[in-house]
Protein backbone atom coordinates (compact mmCIF):
# COMPACT_ATOMS: atom_id res chain seq x y z
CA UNK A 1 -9.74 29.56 -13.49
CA UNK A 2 -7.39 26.50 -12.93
CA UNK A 3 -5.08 27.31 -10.48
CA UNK A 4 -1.42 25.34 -10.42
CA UNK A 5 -0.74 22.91 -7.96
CA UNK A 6 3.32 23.17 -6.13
CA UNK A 7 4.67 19.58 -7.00
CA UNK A 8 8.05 18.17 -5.87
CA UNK A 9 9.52 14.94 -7.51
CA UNK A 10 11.58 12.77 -4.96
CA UNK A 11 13.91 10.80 -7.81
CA UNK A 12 15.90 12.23 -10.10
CA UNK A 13 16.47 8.53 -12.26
CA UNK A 14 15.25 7.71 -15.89
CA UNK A 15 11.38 7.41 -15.18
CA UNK A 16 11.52 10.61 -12.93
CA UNK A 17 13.41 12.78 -16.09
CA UNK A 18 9.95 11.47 -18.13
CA UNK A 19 7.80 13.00 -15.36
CA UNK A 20 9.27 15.96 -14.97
CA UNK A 21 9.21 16.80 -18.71
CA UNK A 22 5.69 16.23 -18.78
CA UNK A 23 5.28 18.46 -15.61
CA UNK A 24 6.75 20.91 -17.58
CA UNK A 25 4.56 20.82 -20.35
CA UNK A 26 1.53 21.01 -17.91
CA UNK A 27 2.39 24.83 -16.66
CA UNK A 28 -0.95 25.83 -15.71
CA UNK A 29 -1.58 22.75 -14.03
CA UNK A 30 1.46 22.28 -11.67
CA UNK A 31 4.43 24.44 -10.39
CA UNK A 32 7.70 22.48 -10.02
CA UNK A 33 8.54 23.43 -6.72
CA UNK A 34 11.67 20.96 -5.86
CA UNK A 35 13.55 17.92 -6.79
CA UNK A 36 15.29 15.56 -4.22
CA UNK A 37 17.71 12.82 -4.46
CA UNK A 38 19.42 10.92 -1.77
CA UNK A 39 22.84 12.14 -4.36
CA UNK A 40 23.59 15.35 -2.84
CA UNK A 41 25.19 15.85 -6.33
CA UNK A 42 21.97 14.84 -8.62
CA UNK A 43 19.73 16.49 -6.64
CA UNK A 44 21.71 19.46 -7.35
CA UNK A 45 22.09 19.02 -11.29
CA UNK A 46 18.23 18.19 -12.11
CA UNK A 47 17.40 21.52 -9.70
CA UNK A 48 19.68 23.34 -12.22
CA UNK A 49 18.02 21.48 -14.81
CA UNK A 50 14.39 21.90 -14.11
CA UNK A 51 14.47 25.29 -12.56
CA UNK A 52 13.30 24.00 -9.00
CA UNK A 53 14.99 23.63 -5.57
CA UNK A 54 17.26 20.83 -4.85
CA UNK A 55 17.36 18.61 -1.76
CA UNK A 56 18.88 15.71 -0.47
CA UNK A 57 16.84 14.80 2.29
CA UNK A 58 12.86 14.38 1.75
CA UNK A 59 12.11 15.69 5.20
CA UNK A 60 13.68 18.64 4.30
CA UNK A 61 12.34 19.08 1.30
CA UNK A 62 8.54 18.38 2.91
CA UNK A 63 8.97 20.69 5.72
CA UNK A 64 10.78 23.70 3.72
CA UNK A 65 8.51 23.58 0.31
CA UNK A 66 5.32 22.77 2.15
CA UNK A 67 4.41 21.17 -1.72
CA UNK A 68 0.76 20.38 -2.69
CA UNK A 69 1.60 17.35 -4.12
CA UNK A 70 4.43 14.75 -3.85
CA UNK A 71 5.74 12.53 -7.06
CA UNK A 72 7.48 9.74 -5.96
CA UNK A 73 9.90 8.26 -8.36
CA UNK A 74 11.97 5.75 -6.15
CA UNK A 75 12.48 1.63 -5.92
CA UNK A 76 8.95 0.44 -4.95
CA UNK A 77 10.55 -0.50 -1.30
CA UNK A 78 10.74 3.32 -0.49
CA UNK A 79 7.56 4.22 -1.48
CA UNK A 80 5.78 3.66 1.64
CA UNK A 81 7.93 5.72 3.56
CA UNK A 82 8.04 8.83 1.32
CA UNK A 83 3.67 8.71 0.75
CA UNK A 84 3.66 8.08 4.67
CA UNK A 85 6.25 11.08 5.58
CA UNK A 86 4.45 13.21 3.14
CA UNK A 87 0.95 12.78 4.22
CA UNK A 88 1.57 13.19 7.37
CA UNK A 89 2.74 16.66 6.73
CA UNK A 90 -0.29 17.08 4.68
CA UNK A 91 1.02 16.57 0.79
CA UNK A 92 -1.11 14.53 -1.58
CA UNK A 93 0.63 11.83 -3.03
CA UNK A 94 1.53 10.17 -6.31
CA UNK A 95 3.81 7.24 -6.85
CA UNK A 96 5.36 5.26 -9.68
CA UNK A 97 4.21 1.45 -10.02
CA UNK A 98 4.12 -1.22 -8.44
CA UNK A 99 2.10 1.15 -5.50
CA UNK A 100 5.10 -0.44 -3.30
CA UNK A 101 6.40 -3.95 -2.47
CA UNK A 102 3.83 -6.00 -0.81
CA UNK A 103 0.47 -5.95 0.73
CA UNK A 104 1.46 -4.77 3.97
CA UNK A 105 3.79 -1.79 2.81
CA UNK A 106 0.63 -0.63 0.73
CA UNK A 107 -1.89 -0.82 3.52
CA UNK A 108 0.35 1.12 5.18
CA UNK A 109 0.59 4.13 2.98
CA UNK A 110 -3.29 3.80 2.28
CA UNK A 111 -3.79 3.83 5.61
CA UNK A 112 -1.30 7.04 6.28
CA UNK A 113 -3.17 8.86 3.31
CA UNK A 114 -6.38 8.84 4.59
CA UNK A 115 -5.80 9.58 8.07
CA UNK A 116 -4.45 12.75 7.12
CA UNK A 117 -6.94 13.36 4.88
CA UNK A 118 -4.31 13.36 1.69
CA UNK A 119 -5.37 11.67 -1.87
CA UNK A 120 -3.26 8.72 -2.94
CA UNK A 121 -2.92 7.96 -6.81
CA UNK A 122 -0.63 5.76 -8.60
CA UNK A 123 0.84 6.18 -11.69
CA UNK A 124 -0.18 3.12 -13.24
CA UNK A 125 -0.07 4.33 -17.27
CA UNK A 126 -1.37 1.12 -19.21
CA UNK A 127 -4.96 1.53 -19.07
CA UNK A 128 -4.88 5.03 -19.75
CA UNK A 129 -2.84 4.87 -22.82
CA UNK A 130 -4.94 5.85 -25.53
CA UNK A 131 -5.55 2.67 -27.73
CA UNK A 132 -6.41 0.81 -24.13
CA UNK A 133 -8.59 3.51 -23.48
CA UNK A 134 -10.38 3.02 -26.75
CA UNK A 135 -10.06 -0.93 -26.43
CA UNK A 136 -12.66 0.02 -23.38
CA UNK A 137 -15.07 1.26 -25.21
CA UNK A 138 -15.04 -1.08 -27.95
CA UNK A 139 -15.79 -3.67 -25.47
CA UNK A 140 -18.28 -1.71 -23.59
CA UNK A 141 -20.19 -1.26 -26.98
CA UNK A 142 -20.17 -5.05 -27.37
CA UNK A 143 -18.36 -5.29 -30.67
CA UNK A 144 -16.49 -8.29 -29.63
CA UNK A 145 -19.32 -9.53 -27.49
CA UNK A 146 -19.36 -10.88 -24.06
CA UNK A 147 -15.84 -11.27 -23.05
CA UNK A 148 -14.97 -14.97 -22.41
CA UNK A 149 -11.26 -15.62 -22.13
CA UNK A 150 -7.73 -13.52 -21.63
CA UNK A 151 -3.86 -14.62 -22.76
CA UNK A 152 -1.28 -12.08 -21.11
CA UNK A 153 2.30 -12.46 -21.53
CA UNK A 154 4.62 -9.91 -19.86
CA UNK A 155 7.94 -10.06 -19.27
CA UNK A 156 8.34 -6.73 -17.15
CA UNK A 157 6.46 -5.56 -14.00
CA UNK A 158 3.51 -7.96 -14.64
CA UNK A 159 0.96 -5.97 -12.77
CA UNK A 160 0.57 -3.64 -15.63
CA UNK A 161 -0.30 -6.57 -17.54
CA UNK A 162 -3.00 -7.36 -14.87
CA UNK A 163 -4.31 -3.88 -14.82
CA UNK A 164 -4.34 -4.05 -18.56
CA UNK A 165 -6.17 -7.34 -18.35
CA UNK A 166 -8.46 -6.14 -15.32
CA UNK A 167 -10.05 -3.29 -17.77
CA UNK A 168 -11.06 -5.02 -20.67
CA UNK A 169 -12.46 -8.07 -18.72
CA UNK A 170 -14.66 -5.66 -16.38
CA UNK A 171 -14.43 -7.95 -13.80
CA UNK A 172 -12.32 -8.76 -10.21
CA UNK A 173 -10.03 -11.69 -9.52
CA UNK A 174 -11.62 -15.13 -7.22
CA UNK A 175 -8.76 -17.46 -7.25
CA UNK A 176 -5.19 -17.63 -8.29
CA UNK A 177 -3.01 -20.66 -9.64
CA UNK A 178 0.54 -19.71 -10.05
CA UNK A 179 3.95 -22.30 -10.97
CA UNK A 180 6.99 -21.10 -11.63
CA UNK A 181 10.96 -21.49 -10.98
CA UNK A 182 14.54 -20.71 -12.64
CA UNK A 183 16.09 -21.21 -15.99
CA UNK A 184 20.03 -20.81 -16.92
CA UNK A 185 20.78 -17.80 -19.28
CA UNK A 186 24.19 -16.64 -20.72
CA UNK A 187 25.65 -14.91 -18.13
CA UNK A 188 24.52 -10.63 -18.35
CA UNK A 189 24.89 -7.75 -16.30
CA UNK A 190 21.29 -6.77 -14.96
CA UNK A 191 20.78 -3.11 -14.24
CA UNK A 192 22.02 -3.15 -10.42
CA UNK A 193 25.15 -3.92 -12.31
CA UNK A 194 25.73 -7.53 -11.19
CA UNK A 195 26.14 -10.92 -12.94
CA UNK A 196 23.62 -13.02 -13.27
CA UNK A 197 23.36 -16.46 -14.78
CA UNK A 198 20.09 -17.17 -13.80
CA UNK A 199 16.92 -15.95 -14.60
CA UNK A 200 13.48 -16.39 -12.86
CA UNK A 201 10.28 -17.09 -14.47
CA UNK A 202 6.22 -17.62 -13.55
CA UNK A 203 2.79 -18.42 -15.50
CA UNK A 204 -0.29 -19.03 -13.43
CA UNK A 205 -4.13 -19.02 -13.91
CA UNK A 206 -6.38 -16.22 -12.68
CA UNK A 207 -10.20 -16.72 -12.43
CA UNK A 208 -12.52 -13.78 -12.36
CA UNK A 209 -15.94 -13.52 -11.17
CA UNK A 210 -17.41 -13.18 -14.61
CA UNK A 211 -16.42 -16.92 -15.31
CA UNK A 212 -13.43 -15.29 -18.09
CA UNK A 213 -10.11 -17.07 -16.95
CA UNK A 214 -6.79 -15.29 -17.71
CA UNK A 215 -3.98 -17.41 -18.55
CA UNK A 216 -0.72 -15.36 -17.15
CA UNK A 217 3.09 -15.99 -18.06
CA UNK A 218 5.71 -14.27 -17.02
CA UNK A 219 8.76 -15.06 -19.10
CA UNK A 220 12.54 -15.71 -18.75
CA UNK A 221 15.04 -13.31 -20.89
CA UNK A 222 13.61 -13.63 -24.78
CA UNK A 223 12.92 -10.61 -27.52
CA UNK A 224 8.61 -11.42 -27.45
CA UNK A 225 7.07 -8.17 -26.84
CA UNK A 226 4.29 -7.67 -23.80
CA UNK A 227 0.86 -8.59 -25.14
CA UNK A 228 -2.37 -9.39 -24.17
CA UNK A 229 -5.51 -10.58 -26.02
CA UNK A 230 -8.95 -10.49 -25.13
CA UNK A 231 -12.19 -12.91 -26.62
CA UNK A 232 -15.26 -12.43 -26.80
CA UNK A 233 -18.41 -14.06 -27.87
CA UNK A 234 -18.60 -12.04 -30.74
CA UNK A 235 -14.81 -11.25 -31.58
CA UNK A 236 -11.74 -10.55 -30.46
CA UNK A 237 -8.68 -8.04 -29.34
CA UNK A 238 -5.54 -8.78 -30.58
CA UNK A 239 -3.04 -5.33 -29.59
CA UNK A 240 -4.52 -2.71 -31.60
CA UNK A 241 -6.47 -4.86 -33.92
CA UNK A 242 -10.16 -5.84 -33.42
CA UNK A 243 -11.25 -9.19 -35.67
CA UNK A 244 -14.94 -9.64 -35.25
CA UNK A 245 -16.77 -12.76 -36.16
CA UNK A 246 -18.96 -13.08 -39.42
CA UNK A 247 -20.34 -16.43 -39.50
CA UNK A 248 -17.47 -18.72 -40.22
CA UNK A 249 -15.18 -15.62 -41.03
CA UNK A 250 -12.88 -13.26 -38.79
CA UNK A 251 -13.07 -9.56 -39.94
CA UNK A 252 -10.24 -7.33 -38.76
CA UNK A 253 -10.41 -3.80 -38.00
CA UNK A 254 -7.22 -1.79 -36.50
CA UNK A 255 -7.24 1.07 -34.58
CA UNK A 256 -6.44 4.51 -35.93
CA UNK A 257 -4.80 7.19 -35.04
CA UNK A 258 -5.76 10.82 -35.94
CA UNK A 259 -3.11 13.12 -36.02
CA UNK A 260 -3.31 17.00 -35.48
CA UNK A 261 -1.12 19.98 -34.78
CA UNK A 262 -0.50 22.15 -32.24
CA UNK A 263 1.82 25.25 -32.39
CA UNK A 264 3.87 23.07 -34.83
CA UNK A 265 3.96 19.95 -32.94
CA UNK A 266 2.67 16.60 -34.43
CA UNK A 267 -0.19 16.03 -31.82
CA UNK A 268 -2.60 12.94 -31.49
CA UNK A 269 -6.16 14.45 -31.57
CA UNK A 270 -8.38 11.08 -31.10
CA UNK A 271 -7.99 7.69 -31.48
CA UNK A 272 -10.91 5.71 -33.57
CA UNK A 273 -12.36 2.15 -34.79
CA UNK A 274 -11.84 2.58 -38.44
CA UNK A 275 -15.56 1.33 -39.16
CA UNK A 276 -17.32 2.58 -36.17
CA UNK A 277 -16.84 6.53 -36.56
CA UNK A 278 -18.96 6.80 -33.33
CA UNK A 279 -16.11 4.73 -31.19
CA UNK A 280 -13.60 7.42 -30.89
CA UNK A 281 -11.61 7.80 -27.61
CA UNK A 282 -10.34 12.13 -27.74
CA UNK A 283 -7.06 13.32 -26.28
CA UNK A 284 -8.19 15.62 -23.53
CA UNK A 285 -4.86 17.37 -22.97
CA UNK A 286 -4.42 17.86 -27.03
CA UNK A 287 -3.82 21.44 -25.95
CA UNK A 288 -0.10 20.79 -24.98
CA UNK A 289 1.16 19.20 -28.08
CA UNK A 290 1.40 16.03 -27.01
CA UNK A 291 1.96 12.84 -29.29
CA UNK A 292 3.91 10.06 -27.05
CA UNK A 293 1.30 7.66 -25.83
CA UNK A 294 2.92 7.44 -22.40
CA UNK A 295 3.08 11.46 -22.50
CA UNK A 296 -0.47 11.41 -22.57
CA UNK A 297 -0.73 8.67 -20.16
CA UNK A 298 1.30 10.57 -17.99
CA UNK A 299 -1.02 14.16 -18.56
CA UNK A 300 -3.74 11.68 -17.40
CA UNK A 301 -2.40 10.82 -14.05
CA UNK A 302 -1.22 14.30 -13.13
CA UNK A 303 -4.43 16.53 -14.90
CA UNK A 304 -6.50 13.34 -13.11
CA UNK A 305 -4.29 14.62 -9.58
CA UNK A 306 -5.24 17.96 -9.85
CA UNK A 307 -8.45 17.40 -10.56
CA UNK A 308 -9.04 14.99 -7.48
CA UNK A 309 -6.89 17.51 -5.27
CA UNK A 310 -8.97 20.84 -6.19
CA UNK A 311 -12.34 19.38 -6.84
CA UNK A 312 -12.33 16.65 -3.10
CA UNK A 313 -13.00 13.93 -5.93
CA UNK A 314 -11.86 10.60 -5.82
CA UNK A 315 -8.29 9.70 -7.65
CA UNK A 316 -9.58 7.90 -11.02
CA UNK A 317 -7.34 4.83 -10.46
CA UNK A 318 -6.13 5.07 -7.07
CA UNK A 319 -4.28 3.38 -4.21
CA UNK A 320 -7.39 0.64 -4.52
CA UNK A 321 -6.44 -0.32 -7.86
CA UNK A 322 -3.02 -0.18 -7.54
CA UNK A 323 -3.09 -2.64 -4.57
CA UNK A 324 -5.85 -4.71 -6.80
CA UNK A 325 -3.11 -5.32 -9.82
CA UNK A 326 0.03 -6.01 -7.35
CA UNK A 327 -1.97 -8.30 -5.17
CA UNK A 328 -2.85 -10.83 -8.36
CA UNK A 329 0.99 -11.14 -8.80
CA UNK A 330 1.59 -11.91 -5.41
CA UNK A 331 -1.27 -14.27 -5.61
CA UNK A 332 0.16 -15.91 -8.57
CA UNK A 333 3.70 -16.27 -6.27
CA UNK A 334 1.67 -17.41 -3.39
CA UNK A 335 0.08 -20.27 -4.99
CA UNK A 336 3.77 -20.68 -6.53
CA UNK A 337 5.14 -21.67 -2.97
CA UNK A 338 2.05 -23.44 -2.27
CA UNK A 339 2.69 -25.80 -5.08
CA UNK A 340 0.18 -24.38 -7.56
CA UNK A 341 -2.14 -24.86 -4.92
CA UNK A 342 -5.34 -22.61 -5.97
CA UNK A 343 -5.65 -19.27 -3.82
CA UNK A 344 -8.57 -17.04 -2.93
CA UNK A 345 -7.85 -13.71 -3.74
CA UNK A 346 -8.54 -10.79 -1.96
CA UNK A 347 -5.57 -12.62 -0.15
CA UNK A 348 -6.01 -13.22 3.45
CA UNK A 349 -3.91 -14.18 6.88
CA UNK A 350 -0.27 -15.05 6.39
CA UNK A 351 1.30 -14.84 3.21
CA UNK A 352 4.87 -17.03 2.77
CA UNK A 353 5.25 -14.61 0.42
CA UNK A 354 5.41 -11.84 1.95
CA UNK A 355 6.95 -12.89 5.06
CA UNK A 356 9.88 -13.59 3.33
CA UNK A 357 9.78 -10.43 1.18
CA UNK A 358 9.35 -8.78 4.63
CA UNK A 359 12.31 -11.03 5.96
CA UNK A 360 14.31 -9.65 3.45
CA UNK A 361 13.17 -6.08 3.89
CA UNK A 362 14.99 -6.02 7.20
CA UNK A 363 18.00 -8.10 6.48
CA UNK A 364 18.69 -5.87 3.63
CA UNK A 365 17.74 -2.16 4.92
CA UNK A 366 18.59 -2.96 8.89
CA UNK A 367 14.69 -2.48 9.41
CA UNK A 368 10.96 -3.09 10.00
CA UNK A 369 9.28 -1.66 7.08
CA UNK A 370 7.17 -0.23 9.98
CA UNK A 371 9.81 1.54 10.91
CA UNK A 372 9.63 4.99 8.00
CA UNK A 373 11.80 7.27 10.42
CA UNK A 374 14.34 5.18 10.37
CA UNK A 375 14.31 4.30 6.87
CA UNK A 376 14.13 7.87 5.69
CA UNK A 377 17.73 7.72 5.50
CA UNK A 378 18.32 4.44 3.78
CA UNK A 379 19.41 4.45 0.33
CA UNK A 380 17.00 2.33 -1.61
CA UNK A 381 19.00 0.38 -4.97
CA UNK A 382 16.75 0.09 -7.71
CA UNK A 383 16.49 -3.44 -7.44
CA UNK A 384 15.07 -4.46 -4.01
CA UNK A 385 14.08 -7.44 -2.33
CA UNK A 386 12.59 -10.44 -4.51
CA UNK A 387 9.40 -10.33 -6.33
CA UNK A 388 9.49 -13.17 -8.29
CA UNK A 389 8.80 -16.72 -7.62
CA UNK A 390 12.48 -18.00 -7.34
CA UNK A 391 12.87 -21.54 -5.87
């Protein structure tokens, strides 16, 4: 018998509201024990909404609750200090992507985590949505063949495109080439509520150790959706169709999916390759009703938690990967500074990157990102330092 984790939710913003709904769904899983906010007032409405305790201060929450595990819904430049202040009073940890700001922020939470013994995931959704997840599999199988070559182009938190990307190439990262700079746009208010005139844009070159390269862009404002395509020897992913080579002719294939109900509810059973009946990727939390793809990326990370948490096993992304997918955009921004020089990643010694990013950190919170006592009562915006190129 499965017994329910307690789980408090630090963020009460748009992504957290998506969370907790799933949470919900996920009764004998988890127990929503508490919400906080640094908005005495919002922490106070979503613990009316949700049915949990309210708290404006994560300390308090931590040491009152005594929660199993901690979601952390924040600006990436907090996260370190809420997975550090939780595991060290012994709560296993989950945070929204990016895993946090730069390299140095993440060791630092990794590092936290394990030496007080606490599991680290991060709630990085892309892979695990369920056509990726089939997309896997398809490759694994060979049906496109040996993969060769990868086109991303992502105009939003690029290292979901990289950990999309990472999967289906089955292979890690040697070297980075990144260029980049800014373009004038029509003036627009961006989502911290400023003007901006100005927008910042980056494409770059990753190599993995396979030999497949990955040409990267990250674009200024435009209406192109996020993409990325795979080829193979063999064939080729293209979004969720799958064109494999016959001779001198491209056959497509699209992915299907197979619908179901539960209690009433619409409720995505598998998904399948419409000519391969024995590549079929099953929805193993089809017994809550769940259709969204992201809802059942989101069941993923948080049935994957529990599991990790009551079983001792590993996280099945973790704090490794999430590092892994931020550290190829910071690579890409490196070599950006370094004038498209080519850089070796795992990245090593000093980054100018970073140091600004870091140099930032302080000018703009009043301290060290070292220093997590202190910034436990800082009230991260949702836009934080710079983590684009930008001249």
């Amino acid at each position: 018998c499965m017994s329910a984790l307690r789980i408090a939710v630090v963020g009460t913003g748009g992504r957290a509201q998506t969370h907790l709904s799933t949470i919900k769904k996920l009764h004998d899983l988890y127990t929503l024990c508490a919400v906080c906010d640094a908005d005495p007032t919002r922490a106070e409405e979503n613990a009316a909404k949700w049915g949990a305790a309210g708290y404006a201060d994560v300390r308090s929450l931590l040491d009152a609750e005594k929660p199993d595990v901690v979601f952390i819904v924040v600006p990436p430049d907090a996260h370190h200090v809420i997975a550090t202040l939780s595991a060290e009073r012994g709560a296993h940890v989950i945070t929204e992507t990016p895993i946090t700001t730069t390299l140095g922020m993440a060791d630092a939470m990794i590092d936290a985590c394990i030496r007080h013994g606490v599991k680290l995931e991060v709630s990085e959704n892309v892979w695990r949505w369920p056509h990726e997840r089939l997309k896997r599999m398809i490759v694994d199988a060979g049906v496109i063949g040996e993969v060769t070559h990868a086109r991303l182009w992502y105009a939003s938190g690029s290292y979901h495109g990289f950990n999309g990307v990472r999967t289906l190439v089955r292979s890690e990262g040697t070297r980075v080439s990144g260029y980049g700079g800014t373009v004038a746009v029509p003036a627009y208010t961006d989502t911290a509520g400023n003007r901006v005139g100005g927008q910042d844009w980056e494409s770059g070159v990753v190599e993995f150790e396979s030999g497949v390269a990955c040409l990267y862009e990250f674009p200024p404002r435009g209406h192109r959706n996020n993409l990325w395509e795979i080829e193979g020897t063999g064939g080729q992913l293209v979004g969720r169709e799958v064109y494999v080579y016959d001779g001198e002719n491209r056959v497509r294939h699209v992915i299907e999916d197979v619908v179901g109900e539960v209690d009433g509810r619409p409720t995505l059973d598998a998904v399948r390759l419409e000519t391969h009946p024995d590549l079929q990727w099953e929805n193993p939390f089809r017994r809550y009703g769940l259709r969204d793809m992201d809802d059942i990326s989101r069941a993923q990370i948080l049935g994957g938690m529990h599991d990790a948490v009551t079983t001792g096993r590993d996280p099945e992304y973790g704090a490794g990967n999430g590092r892994w997918d931020q550290e190829l955009c910071i690579a890409v921004r490196e070599s950006a500074m370094r004038d498209g020089s080519w850089v070796d990643v795992p990245l090593t010694g000093s980054l100018l990157h970073e140091d600004r990013q870091h140099e930032e950190f302080r000018g703009r919170y009043g301290h060290d990102p070292s220093d997590v006592e202190a910034l436990a009562n800082v009230m991260f915006p949702r836009t934080g330092v710079r983590r684009t190129t930008g001249a």
